[in-house]
PDB file of N, CA and C in Angstrom:
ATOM      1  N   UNK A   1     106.353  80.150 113.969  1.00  0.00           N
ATOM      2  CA  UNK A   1     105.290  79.520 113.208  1.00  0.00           C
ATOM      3  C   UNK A   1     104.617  80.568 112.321  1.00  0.00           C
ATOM      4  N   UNK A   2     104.632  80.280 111.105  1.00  0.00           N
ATOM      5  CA  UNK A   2     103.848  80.742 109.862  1.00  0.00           C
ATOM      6  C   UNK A   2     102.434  80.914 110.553  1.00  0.00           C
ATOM      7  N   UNK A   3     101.982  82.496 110.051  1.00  0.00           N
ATOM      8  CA  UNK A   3     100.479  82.870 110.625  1.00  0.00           C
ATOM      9  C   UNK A   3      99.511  82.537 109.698  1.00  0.00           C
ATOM     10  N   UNK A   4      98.516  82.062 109.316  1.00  0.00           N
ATOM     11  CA  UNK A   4      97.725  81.029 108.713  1.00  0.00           C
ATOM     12  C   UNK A   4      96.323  81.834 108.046  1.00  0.00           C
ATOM     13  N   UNK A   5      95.961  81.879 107.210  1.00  0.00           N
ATOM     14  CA  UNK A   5      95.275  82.628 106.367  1.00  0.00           C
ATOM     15  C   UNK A   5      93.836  81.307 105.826  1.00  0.00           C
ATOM     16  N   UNK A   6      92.429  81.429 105.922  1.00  0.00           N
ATOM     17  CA  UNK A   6      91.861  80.650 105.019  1.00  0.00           C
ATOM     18  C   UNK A   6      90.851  81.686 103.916  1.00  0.00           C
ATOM     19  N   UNK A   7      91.017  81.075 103.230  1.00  0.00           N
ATOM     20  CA  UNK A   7      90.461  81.782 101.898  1.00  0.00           C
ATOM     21  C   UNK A   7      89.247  80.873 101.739  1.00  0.00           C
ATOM     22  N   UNK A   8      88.164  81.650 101.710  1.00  0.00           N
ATOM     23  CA  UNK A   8      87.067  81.078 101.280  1.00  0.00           C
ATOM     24  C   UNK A   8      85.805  81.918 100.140  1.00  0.00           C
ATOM     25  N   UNK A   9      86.583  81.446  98.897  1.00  0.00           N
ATOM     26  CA  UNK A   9      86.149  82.004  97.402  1.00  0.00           C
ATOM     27  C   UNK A   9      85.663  80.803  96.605  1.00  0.00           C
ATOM     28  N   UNK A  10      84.775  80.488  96.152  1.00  0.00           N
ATOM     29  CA  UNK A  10      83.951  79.149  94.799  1.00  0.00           C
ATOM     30  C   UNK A  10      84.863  79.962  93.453  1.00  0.00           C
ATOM     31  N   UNK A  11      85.541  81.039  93.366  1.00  0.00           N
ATOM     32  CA  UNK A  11      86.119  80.984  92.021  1.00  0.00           C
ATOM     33  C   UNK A  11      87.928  80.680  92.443  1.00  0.00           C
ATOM     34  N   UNK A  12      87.559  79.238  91.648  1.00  0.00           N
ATOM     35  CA  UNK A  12      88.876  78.721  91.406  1.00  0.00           C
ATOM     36  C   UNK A  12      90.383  79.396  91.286  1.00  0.00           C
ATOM     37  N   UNK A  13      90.387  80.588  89.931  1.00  0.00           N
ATOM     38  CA  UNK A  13      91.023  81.341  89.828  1.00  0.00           C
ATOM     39  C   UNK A  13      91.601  81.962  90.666  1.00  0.00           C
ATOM     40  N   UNK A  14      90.551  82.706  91.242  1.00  0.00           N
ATOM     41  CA  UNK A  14      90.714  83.974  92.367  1.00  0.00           C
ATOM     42  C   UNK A  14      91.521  83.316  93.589  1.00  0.00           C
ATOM     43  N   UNK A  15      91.043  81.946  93.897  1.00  0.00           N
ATOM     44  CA  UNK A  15      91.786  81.199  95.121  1.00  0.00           C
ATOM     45  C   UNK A  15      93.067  81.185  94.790  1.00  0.00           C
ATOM     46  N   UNK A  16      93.170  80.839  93.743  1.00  0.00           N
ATOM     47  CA  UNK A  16      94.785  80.729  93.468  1.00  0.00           C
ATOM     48  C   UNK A  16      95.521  81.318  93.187  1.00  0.00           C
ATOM     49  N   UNK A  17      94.728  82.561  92.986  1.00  0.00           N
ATOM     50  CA  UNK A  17      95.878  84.085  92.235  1.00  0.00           C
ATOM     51  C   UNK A  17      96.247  84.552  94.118  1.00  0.00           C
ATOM     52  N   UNK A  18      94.853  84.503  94.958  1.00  0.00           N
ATOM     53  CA  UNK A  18      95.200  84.853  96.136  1.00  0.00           C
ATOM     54  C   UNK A  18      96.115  84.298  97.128  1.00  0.00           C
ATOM     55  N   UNK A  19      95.890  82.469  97.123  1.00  0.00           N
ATOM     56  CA  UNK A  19      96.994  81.800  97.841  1.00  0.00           C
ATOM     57  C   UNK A  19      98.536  82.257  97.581  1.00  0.00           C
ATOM     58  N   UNK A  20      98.525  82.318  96.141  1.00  0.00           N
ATOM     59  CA  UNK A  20      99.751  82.385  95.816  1.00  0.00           C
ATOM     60  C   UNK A  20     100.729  83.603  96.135  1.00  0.00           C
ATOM     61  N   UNK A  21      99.652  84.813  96.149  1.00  0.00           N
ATOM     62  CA  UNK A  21     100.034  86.317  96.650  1.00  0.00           C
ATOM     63  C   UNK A  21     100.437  86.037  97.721  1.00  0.00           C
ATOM     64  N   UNK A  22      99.836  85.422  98.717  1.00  0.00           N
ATOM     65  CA  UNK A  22      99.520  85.223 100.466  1.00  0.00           C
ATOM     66  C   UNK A  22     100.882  84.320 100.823  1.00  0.00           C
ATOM     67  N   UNK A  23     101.070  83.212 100.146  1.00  0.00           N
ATOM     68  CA  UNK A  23     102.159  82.755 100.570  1.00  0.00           C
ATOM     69  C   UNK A  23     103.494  83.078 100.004  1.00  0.00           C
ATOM     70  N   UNK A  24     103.629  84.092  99.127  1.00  0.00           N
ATOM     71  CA  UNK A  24     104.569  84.837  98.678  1.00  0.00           C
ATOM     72  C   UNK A  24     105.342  85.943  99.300  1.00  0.00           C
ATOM     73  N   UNK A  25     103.679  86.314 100.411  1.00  0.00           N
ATOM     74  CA  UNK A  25     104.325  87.056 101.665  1.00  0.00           C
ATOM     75  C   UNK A  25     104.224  86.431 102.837  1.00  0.00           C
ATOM     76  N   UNK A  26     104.643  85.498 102.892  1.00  0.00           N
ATOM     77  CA  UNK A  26     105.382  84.271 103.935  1.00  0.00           C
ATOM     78  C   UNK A  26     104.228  83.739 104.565  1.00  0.00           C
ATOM     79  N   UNK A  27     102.680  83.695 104.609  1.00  0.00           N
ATOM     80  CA  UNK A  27     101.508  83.481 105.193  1.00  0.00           C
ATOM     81  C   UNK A  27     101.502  81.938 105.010  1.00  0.00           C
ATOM     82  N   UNK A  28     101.021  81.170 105.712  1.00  0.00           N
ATOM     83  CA  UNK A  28     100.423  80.136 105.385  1.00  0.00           C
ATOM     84  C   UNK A  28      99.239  79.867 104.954  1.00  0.00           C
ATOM     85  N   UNK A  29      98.699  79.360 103.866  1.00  0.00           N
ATOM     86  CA  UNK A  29      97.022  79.900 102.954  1.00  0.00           C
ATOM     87  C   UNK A  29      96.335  78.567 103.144  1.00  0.00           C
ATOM     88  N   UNK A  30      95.372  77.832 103.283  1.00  0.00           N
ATOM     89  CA  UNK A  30      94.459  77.167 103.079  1.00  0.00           C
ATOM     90  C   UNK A  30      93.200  77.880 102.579  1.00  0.00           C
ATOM     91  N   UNK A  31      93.261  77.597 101.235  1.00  0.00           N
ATOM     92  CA  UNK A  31      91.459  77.470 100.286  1.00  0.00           C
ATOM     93  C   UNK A  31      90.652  76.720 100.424  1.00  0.00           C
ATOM     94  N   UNK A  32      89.519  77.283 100.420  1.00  0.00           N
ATOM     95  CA  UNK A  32      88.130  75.927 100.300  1.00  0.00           C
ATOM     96  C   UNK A  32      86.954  77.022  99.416  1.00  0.00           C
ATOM     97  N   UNK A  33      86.367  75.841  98.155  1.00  0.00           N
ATOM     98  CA  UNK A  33      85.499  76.942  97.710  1.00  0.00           C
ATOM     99  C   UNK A  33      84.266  77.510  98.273  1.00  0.00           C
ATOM    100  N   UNK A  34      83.945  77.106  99.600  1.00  0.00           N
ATOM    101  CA  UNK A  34      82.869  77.055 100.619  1.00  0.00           C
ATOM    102  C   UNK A  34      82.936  76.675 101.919  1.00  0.00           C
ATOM    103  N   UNK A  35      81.945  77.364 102.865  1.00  0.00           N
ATOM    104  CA  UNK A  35      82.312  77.628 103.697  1.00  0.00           C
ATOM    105  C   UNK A  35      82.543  75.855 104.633  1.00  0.00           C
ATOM    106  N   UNK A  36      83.368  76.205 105.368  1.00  0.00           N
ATOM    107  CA  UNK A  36      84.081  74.747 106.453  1.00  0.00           C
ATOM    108  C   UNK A  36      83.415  75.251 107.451  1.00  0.00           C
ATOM    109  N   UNK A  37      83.194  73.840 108.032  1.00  0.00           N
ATOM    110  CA  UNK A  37      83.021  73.990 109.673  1.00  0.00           C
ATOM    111  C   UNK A  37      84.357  74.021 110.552  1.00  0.00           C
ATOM    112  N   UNK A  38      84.587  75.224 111.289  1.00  0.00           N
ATOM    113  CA  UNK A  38      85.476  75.560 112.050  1.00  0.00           C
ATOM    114  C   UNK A  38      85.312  74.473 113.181  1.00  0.00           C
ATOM    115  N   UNK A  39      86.631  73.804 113.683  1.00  0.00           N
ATOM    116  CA  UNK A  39      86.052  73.186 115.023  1.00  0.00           C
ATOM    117  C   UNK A  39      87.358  73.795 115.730  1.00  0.00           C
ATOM    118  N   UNK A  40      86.795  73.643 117.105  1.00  0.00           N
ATOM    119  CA  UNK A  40      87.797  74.828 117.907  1.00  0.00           C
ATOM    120  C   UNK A  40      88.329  73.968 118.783  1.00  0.00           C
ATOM    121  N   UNK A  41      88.604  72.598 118.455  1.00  0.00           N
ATOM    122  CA  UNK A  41      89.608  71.552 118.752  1.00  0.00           C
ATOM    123  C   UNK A  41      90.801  71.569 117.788  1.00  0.00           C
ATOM    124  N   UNK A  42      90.718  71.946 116.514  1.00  0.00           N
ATOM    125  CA  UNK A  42      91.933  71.976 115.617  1.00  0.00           C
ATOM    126  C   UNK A  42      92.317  73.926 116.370  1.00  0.00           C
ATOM    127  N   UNK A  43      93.638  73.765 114.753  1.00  0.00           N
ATOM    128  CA  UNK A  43      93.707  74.840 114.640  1.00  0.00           C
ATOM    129  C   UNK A  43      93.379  75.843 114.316  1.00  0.00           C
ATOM    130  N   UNK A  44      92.554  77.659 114.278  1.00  0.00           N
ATOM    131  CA  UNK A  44      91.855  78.369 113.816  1.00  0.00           C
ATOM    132  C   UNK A  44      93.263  79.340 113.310  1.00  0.00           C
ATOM    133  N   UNK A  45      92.128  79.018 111.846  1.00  0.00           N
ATOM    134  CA  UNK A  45      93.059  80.502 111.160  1.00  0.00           C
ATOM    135  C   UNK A  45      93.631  81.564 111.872  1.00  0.00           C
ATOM    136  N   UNK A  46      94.225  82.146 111.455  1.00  0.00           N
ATOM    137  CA  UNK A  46      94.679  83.566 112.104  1.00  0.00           C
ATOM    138  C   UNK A  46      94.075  85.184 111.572  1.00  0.00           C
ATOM    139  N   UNK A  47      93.446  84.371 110.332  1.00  0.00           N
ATOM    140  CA  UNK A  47      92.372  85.539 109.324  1.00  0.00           C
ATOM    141  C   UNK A  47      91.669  84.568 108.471  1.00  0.00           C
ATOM    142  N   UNK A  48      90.299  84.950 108.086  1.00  0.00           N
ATOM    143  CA  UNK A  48      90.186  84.465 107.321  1.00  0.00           C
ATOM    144  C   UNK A  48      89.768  85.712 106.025  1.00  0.00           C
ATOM    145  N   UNK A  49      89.604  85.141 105.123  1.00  0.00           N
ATOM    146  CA  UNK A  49      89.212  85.948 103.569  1.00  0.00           C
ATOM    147  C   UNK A  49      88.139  85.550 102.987  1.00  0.00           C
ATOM    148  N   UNK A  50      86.462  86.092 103.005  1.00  0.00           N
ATOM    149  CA  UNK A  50      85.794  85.820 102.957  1.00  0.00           C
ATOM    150  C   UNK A  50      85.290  86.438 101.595  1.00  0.00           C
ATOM    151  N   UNK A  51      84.793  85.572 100.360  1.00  0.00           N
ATOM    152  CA  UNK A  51      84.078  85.962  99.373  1.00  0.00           C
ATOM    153  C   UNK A  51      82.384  86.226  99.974  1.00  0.00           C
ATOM    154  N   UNK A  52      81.590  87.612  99.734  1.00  0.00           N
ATOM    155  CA  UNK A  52      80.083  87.604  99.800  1.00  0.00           C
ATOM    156  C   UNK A  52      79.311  86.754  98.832  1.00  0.00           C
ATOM    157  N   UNK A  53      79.595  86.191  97.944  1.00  0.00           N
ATOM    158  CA  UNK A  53      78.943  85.420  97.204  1.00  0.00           C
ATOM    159  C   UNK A  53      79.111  84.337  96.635  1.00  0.00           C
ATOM    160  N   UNK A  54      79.022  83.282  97.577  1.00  0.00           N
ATOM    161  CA  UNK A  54      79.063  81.521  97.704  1.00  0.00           C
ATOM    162  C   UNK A  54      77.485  81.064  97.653  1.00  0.00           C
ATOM    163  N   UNK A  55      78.193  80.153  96.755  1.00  0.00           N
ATOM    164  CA  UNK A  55      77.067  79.291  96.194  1.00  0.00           C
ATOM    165  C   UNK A  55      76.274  78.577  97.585  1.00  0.00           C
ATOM    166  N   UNK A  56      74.949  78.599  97.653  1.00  0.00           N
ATOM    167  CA  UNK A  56      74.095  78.078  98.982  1.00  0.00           C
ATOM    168  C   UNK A  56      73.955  78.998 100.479  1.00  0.00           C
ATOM    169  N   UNK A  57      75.104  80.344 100.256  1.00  0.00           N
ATOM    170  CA  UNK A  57      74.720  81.019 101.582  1.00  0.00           C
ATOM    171  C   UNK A  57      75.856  82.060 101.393  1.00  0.00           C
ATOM    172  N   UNK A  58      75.477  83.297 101.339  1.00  0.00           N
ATOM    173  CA  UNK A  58      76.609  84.690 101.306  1.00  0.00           C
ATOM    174  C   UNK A  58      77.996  84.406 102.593  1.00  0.00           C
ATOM    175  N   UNK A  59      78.127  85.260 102.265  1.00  0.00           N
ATOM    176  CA  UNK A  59      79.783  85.698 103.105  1.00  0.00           C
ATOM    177  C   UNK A  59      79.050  86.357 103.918  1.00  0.00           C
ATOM    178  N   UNK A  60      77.952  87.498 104.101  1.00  0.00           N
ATOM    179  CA  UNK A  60      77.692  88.087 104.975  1.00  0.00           C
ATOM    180  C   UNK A  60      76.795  87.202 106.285  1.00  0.00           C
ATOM    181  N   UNK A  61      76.500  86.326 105.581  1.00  0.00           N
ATOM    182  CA  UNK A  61      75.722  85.459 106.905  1.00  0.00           C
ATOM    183  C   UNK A  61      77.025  84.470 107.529  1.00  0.00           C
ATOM    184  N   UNK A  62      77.912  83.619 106.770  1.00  0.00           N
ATOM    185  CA  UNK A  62      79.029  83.047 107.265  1.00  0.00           C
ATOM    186  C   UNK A  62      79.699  84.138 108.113  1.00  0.00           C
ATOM    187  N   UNK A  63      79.797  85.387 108.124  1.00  0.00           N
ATOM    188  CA  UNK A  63      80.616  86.388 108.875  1.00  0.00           C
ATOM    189  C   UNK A  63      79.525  86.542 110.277  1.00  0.00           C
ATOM    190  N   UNK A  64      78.306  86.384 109.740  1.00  0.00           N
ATOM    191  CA  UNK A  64      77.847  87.139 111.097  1.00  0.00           C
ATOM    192  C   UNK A  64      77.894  85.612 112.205  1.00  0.00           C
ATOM    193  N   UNK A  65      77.383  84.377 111.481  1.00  0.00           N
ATOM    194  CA  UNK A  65      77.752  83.607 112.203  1.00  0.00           C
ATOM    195  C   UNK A  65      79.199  83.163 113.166  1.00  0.00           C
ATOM    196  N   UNK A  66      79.898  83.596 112.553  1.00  0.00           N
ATOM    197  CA  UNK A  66      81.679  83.701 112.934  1.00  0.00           C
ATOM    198  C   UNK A  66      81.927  84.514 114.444  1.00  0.00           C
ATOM    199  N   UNK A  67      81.196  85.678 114.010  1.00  0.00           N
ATOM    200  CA  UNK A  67      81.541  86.810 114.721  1.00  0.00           C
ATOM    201  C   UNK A  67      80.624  86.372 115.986  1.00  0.00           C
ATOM    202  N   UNK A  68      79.339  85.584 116.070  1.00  0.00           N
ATOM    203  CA  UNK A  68      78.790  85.631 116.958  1.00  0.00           C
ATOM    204  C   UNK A  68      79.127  84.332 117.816  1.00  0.00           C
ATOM    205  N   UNK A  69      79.844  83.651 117.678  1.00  0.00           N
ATOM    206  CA  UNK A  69      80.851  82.590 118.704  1.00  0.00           C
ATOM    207  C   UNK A  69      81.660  83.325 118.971  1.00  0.00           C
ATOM    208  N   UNK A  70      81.770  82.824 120.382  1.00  0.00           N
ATOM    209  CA  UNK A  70      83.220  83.330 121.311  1.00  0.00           C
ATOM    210  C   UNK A  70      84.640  82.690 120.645  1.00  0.00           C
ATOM    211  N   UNK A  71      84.567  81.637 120.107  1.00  0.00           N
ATOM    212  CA  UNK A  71      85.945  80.842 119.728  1.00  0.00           C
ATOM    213  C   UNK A  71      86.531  81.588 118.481  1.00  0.00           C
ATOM    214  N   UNK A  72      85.452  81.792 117.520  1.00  0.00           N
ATOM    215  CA  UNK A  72      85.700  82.659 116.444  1.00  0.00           C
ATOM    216  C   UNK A  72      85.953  83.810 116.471  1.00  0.00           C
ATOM    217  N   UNK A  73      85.036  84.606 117.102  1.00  0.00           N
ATOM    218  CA  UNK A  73      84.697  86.057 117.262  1.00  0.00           C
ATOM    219  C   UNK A  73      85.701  86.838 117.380  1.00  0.00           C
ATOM    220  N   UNK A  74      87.168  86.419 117.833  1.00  0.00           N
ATOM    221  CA  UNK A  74      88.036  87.338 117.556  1.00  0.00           C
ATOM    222  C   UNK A  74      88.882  87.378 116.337  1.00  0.00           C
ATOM    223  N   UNK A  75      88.983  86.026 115.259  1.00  0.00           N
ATOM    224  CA  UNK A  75      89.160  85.922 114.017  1.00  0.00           C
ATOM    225  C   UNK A  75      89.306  86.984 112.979  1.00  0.00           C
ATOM    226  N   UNK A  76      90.044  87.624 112.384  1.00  0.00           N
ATOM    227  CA  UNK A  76      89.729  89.084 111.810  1.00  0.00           C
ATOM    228  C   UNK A  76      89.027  88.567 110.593  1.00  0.00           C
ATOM    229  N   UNK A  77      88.197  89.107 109.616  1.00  0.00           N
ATOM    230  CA  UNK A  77      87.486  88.613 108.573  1.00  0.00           C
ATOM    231  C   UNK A  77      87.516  90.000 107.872  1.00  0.00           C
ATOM    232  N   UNK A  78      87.890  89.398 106.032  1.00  0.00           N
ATOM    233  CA  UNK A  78      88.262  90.783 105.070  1.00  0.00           C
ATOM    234  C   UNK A  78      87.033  89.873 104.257  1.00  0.00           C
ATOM    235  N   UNK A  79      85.733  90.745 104.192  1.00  0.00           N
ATOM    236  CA  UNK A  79      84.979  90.580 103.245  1.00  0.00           C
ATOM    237  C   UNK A  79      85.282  90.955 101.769  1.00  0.00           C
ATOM    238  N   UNK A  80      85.401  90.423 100.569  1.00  0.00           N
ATOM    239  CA  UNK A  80      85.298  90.767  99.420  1.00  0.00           C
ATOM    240  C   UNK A  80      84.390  90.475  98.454  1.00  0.00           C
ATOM    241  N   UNK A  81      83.867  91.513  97.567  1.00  0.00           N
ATOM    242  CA  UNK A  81      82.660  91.299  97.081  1.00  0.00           C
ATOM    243  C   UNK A  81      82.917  92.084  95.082  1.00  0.00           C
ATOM    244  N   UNK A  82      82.092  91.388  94.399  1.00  0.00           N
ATOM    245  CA  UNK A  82      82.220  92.656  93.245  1.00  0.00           C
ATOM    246  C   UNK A  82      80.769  93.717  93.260  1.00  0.00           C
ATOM    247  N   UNK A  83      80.064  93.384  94.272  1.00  0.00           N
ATOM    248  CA  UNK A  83      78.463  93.552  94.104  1.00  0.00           C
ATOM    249  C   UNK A  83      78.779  94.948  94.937  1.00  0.00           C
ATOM    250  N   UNK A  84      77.710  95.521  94.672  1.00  0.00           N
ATOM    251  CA  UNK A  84      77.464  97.176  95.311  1.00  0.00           C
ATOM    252  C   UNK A  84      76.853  97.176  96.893  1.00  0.00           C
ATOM    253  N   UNK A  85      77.412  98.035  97.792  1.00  0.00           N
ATOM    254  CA  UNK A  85      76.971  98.344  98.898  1.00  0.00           C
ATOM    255  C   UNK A  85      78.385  98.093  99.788  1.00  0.00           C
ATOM    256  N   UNK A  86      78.907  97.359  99.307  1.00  0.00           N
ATOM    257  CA  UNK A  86      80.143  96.311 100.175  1.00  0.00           C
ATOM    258  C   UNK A  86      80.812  96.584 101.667  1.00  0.00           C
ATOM    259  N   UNK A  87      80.761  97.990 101.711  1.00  0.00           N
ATOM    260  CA  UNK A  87      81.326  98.909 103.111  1.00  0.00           C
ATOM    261  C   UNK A  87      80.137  98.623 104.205  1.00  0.00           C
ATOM    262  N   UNK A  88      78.698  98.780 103.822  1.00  0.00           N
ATOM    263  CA  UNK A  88      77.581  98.798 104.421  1.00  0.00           C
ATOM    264  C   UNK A  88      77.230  97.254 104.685  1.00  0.00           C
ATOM    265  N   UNK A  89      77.270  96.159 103.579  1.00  0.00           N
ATOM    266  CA  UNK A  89      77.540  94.878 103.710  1.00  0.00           C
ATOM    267  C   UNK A  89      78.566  94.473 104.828  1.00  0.00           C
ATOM    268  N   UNK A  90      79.729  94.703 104.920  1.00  0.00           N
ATOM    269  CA  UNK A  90      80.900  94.703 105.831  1.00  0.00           C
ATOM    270  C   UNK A  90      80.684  94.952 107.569  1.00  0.00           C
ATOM    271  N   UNK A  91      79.790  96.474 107.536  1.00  0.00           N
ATOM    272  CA  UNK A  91      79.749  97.058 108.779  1.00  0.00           C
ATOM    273  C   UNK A  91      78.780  96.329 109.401  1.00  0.00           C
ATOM    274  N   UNK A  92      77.689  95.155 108.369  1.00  0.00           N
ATOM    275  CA  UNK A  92      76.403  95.147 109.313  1.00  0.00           C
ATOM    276  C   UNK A  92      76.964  93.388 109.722  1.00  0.00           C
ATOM    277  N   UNK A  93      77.459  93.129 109.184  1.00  0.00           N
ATOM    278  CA  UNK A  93      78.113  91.776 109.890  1.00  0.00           C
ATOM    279  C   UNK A  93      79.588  91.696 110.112  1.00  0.00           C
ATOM    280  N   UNK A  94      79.880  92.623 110.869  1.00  0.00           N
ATOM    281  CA  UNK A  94      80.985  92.706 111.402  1.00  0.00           C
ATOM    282  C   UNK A  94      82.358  92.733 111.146  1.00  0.00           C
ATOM    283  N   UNK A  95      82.831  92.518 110.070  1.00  0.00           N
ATOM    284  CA  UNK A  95      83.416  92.093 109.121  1.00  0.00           C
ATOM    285  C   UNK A  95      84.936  93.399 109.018  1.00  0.00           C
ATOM    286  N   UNK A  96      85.742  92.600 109.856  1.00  0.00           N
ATOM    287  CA  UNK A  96      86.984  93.867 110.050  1.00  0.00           C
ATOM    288  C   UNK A  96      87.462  95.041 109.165  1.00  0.00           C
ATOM    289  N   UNK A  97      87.165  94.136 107.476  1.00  0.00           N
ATOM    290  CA  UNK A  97      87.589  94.923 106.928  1.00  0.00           C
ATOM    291  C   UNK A  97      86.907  94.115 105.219  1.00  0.00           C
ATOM    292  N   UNK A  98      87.004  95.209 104.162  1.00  0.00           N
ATOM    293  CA  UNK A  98      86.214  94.650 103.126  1.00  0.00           C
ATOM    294  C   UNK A  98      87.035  94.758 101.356  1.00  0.00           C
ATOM    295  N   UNK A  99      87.068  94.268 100.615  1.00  0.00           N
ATOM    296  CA  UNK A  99      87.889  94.678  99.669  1.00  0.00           C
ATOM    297  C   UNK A  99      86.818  94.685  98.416  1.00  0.00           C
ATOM    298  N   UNK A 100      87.160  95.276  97.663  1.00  0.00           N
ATOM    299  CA  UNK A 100      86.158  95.593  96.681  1.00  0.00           C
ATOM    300  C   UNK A 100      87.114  94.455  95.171  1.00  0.00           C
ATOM    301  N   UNK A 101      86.172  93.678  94.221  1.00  0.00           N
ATOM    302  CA  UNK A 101      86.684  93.072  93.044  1.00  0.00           C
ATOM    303  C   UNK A 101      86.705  93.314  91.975  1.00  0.00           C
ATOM    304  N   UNK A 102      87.109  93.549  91.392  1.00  0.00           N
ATOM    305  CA  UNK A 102      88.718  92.878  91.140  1.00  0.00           C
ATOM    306  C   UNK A 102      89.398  93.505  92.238  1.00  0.00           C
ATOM    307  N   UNK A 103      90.394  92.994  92.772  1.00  0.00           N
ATOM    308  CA  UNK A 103      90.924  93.703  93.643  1.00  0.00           C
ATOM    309  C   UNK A 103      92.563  94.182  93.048  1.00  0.00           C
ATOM    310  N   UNK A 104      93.433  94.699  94.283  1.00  0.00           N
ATOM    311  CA  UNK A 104      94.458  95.650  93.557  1.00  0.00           C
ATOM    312  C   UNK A 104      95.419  94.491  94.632  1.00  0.00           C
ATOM    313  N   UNK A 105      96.317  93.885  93.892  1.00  0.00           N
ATOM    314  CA  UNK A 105      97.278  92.988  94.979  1.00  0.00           C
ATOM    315  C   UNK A 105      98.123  93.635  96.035  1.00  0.00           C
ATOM    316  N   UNK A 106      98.121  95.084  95.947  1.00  0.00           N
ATOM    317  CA  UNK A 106      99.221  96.079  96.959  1.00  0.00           C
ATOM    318  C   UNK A 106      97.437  96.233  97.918  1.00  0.00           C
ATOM    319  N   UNK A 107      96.544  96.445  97.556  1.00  0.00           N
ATOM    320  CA  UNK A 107      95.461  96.479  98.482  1.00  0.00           C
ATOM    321  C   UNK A 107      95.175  95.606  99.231  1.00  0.00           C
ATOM    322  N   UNK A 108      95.034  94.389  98.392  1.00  0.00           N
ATOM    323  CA  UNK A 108      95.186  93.188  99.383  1.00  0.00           C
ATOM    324  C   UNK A 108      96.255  92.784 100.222  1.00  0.00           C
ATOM    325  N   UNK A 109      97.426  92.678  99.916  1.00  0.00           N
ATOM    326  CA  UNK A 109      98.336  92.670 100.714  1.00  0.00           C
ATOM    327  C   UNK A 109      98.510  93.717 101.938  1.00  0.00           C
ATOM    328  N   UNK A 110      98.593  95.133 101.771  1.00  0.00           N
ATOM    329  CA  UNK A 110      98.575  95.882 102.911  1.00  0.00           C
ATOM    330  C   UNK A 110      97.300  96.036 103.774  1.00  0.00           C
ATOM    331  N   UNK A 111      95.969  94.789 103.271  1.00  0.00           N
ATOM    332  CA  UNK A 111      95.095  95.162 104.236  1.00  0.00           C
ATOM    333  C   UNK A 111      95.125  93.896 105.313  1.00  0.00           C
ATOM    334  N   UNK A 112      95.790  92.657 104.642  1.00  0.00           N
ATOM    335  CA  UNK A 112      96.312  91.746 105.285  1.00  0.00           C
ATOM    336  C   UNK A 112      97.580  91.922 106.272  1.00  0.00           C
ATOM    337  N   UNK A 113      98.188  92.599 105.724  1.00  0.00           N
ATOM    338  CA  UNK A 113      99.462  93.154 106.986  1.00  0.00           C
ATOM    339  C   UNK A 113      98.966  93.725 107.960  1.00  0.00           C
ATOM    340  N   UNK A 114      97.874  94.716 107.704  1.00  0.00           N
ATOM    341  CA  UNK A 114      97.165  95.772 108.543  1.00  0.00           C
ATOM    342  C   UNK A 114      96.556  94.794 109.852  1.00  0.00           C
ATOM    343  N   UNK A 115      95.787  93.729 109.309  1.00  0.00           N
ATOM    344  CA  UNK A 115      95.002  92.968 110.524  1.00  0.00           C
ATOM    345  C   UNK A 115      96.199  91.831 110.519  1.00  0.00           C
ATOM    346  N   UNK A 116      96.769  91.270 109.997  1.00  0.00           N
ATOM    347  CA  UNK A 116      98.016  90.119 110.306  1.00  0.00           C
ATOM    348  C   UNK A 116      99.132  90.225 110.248  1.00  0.00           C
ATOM    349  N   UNK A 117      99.983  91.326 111.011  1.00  0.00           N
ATOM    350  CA  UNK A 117     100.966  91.280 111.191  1.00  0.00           C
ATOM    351  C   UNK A 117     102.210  90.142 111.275  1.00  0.00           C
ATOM    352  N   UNK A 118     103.110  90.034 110.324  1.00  0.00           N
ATOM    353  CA  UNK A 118     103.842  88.967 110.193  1.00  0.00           C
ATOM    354  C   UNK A 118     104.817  88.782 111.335  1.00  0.00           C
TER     355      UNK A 118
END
């Protein structure tokens, strides 16, 4: 079974330049431009990809909420941001790992291999 990726970015573009990277390296991708309610009766991603700046509530509060359920909490989460601080943003809500925007597609990809081994 294909390991399952959700992307959660409000820019259209970016979702789709990323799905398309993601399932190019055999991932299974689901986008949403905002954040979903996880229910831990379905299936949970295997990573998710978190934009810091969604319309009605950051990436850094969706992460800390994530991280602080047991069902979630082991979920790996790659914060990405274009805004300044992003490493320090990352470390204070837990956030496995962080990518800076525009991003570099060999960056994204090997930081996704790094926490989701295929």
């Amino acid at each position: 079974m294909k390991k399952s990726i959700l992307i959660i970015e409000d820019d259209e573009e970016i979702r789709n330049v990323m799905n398309m990277i993601l399932t190019e390296e055999g991932y299974n991708v689901l986008t949403k431009p905002g954040m979903i309610e996880l229910d831990p009766k379905d299936e949970l991603p295997d990573l998710i990809i978190l934009d810091n700046y969604l319309r009605g509530q950051t990436g850094h509060d969706i992460c800390m909420q994530l991280k602080s359920v047991t069902v979630t909490a082991c979920i790996p989460i790659i914060l990405m941001s274009a805004g300044n601080n992003l490493n320090e943003t990352a470390v204070s809500c837990h956030a496995d790992a962080c990518i800076s925007k525009p991003f570099d597609i060999d960056d994204l990809t090997s930081c996704v291999k790094e926490l989701l081994p295929l």
